[in-house]
Protein backbone atom coordinates (compact mmCIF):
# COMPACT_ATOMS: atom_id res chain seq x y z
CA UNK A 1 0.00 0.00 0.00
CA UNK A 2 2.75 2.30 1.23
CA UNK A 3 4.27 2.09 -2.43
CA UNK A 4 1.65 2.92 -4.49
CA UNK A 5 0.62 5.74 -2.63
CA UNK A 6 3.53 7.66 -3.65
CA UNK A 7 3.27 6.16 -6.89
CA UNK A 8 -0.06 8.40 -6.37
CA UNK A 9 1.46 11.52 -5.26
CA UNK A 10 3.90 11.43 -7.84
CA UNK A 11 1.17 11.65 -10.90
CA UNK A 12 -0.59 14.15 -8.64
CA UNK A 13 -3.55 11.77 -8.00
CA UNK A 14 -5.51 11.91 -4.38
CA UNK A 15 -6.36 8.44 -2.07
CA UNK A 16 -9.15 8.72 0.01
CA UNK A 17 -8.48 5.95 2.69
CA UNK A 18 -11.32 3.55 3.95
CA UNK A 19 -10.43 1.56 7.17
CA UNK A 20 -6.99 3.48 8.01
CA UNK A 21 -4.40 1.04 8.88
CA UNK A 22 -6.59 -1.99 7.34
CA UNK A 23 -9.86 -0.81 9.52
CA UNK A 24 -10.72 -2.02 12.89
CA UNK A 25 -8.61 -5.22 14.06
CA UNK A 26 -5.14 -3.07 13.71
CA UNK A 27 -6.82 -0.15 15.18
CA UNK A 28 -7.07 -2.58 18.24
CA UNK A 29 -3.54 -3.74 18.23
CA UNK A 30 -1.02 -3.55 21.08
CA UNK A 31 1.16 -1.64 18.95
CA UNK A 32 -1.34 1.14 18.36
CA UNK A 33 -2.69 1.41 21.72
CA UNK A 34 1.27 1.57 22.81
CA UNK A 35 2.03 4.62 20.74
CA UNK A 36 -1.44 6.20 21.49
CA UNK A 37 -0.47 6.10 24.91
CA UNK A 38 2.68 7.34 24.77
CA UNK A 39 1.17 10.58 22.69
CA UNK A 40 -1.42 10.94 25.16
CA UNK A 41 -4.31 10.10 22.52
CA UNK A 42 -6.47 7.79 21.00
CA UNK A 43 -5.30 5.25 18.75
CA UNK A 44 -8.21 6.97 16.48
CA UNK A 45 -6.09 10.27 16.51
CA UNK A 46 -2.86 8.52 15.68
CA UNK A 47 -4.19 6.68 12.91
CA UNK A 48 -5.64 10.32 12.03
CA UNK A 49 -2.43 12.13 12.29
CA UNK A 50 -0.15 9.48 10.95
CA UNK A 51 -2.43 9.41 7.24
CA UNK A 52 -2.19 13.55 7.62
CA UNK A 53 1.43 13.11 7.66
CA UNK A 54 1.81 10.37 5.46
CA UNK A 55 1.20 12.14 2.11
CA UNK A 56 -0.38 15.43 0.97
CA UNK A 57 -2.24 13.51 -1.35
CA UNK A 58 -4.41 12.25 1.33
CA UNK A 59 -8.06 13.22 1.79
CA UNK A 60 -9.57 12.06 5.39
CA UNK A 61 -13.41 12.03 5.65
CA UNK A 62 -13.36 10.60 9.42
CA UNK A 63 -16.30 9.63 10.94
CA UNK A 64 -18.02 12.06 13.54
CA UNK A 65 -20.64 11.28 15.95
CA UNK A 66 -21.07 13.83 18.30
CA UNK A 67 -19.60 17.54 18.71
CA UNK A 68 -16.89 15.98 21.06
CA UNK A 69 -15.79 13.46 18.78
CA UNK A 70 -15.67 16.06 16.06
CA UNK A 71 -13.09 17.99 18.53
CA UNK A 72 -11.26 14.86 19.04
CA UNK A 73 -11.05 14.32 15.39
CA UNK A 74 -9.69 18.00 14.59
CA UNK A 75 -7.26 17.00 17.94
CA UNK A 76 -5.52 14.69 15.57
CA UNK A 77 -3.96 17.51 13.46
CA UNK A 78 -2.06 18.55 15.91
CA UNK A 79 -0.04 15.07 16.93
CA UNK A 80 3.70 15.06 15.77
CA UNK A 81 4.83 12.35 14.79
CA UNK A 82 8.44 11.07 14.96
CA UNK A 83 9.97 9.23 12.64
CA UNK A 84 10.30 6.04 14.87
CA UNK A 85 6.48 6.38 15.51
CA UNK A 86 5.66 6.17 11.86
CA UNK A 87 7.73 3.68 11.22
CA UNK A 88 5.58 1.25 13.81
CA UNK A 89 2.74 2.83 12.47
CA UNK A 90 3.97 1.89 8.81
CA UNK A 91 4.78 -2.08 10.08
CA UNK A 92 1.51 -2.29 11.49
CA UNK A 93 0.25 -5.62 9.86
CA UNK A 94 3.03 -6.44 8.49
């Protein structure tokens, strides 16, 4: 996956991802949860922030419940993430 979406930034093309980080069983791994905590988020947000960082073709269309989750969502711009963090994120599944 991680390969042809630069192959997609290169020609200038967006991805809209479904399921970040292959949907909802990676979203519950150890891994995840591990660098959530460490940032002080949800492993939502991280997943968030790592797809906002991982291209700028990228277009996120997160799902929003409730004024608070919308909050939490818009929380997930603002997470850094290092290099080493991305690279876990990047393994995840593999």
């Amino acid at each position: 996956m991680l390969r042809s979406i630069d192959t997609l930034t290169a020609q200038g093309i967006a991805y809209v991802p479904f399921f970040p980080l292959g949907g909802f069983t990676p979203l519950q791994s150890d891994r995840l949860n591990d660098v959530a905590r460490t940032l002080n988020a949800t492993p939502m947000q991280v997943a968030l922030a790592w797809l906002l960082q991982r291209s700028p073709n990228i277009l996120l269309i997160p799902g929003t419940s409730s004024p608070a989750h919308l909050k939490e969502n818009l929380a997930a711009s603002e997470l850094v993430l290092t290099e080493d963090v991305i690279d876990v994120l990047n393994n995840i599944g593999a």
